[in-house]
C-alpha atoms as a PDB file:
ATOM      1  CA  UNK A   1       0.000   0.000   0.000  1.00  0.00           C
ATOM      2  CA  UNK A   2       2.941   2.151   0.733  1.00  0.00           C
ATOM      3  CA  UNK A   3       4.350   1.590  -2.128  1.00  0.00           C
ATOM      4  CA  UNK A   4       1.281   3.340  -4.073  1.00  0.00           C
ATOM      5  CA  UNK A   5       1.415   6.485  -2.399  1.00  0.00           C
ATOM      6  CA  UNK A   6       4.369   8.119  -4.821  1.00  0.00           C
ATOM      7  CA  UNK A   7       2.002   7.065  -8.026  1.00  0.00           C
ATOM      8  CA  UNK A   8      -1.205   8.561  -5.721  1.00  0.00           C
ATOM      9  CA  UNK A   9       0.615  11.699  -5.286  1.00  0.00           C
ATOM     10  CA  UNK A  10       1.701  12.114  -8.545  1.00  0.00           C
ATOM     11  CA  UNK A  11      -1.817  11.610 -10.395  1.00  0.00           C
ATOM     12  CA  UNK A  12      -2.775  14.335  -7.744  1.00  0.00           C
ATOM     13  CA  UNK A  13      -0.514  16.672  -8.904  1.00  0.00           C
ATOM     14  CA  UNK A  14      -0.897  16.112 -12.257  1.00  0.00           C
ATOM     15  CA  UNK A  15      -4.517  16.872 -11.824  1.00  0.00           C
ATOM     16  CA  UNK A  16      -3.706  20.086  -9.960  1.00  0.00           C
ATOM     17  CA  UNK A  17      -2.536  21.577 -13.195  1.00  0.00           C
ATOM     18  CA  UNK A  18      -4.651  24.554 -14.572  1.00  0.00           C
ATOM     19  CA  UNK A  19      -4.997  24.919 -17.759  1.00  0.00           C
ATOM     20  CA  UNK A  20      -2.519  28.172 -17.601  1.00  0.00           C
ATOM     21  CA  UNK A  21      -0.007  25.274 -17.078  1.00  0.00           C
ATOM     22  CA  UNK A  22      -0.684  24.048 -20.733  1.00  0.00           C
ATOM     23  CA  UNK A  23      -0.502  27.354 -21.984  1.00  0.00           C
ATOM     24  CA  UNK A  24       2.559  27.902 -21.210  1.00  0.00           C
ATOM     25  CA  UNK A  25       4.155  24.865 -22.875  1.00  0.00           C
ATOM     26  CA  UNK A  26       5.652  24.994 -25.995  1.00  0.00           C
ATOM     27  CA  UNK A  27       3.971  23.503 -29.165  1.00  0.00           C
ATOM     28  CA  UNK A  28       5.780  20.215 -29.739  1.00  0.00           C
ATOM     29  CA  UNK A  29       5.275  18.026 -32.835  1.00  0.00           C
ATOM     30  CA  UNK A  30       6.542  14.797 -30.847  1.00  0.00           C
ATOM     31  CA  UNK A  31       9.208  11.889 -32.213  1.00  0.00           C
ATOM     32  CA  UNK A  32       5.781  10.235 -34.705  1.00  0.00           C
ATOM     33  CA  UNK A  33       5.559  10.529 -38.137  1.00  0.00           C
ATOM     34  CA  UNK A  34       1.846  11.114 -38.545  1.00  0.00           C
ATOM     35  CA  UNK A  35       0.318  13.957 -39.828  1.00  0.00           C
ATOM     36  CA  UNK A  36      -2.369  15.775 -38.161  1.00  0.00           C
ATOM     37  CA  UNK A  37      -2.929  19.098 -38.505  1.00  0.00           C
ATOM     38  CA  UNK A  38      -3.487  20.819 -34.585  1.00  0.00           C
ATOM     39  CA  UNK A  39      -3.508  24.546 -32.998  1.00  0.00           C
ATOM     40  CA  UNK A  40      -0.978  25.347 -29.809  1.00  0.00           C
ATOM     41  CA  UNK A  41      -0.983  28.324 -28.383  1.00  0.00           C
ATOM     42  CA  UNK A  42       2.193  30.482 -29.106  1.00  0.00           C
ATOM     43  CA  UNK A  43       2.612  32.738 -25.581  1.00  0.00           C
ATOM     44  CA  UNK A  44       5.336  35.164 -27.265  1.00  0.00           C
ATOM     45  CA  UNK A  45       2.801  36.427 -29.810  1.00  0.00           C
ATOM     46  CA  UNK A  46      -0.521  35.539 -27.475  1.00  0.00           C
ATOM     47  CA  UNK A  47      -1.999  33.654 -30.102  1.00  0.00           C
ATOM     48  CA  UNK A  48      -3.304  30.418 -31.493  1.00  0.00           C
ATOM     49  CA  UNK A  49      -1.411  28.835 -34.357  1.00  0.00           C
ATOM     50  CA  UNK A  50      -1.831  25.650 -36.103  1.00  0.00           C
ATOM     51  CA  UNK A  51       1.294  23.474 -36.207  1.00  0.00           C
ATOM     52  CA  UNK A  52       1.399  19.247 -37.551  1.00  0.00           C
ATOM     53  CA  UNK A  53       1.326  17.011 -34.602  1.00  0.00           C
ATOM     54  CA  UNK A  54       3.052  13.425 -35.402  1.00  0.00           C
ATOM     55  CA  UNK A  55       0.785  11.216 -33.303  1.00  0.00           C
ATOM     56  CA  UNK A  56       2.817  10.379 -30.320  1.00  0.00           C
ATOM     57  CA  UNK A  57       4.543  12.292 -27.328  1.00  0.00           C
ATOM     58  CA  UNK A  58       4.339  16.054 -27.618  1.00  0.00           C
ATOM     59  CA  UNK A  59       2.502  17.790 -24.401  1.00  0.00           C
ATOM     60  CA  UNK A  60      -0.779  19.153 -23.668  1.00  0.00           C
ATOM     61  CA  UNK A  61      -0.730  22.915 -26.057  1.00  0.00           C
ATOM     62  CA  UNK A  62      -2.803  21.002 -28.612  1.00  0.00           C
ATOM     63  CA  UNK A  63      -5.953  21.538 -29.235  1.00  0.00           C
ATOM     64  CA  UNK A  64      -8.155  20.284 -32.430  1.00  0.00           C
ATOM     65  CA  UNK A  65      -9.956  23.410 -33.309  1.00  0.00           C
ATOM     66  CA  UNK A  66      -8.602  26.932 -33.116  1.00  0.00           C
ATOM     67  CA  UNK A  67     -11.651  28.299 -31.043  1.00  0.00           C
ATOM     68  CA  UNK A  68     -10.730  25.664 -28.047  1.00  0.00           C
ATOM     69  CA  UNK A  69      -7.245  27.185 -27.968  1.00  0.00           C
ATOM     70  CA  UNK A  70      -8.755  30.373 -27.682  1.00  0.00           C
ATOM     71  CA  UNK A  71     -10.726  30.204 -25.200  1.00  0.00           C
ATOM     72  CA  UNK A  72      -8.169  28.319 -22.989  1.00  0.00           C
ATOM     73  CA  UNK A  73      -5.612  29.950 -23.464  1.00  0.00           C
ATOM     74  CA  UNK A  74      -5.685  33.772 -25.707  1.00  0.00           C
ATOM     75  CA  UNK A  75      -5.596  36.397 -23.356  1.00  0.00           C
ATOM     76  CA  UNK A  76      -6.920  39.369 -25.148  1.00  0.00           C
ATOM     77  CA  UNK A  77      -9.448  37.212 -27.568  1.00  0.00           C
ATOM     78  CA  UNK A  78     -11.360  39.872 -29.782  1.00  0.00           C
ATOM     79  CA  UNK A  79     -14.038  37.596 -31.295  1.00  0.00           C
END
């Protein structure tokens, strides 16, 4: 039972995360050779931009449609 408690407390903080946490992680196209067009949110410019994902590893700044990225994420969104 001891012996769970690191991989409890790591889920936990995992989960803590915000979604500002995402934000500010960079838009990574990951080691996979797929090809699927995706929107990350560039923090420099305080935009959304669409970038190819490859499938596999990457991080969380990906979002399918522009308008999720937006509203997670753009700061001064003029819609």
């Amino acid at each position: 039972m001891i012996a769970l408690l690191p991989l409890l407390l790591l889920c936990v903080a995992n989960l803590s995360q915000g979604e500002e946490d995402v934000c500010n992680l960079p838009m990574r196209t990951g080691p996979c050779l797929a090809y699927f067009r995706v929107w990350g949110y560039n923090r420099a410019l305080d935009r959304c931009e669409s970038f190819i994902y490859g499938g596999c590893g990457g991080n969380a700044n990906r979002f399918k449609e522009k308008k999720e990225c937006e509203r997670a994420c753009v700061k001064n969104l003029h819609l």
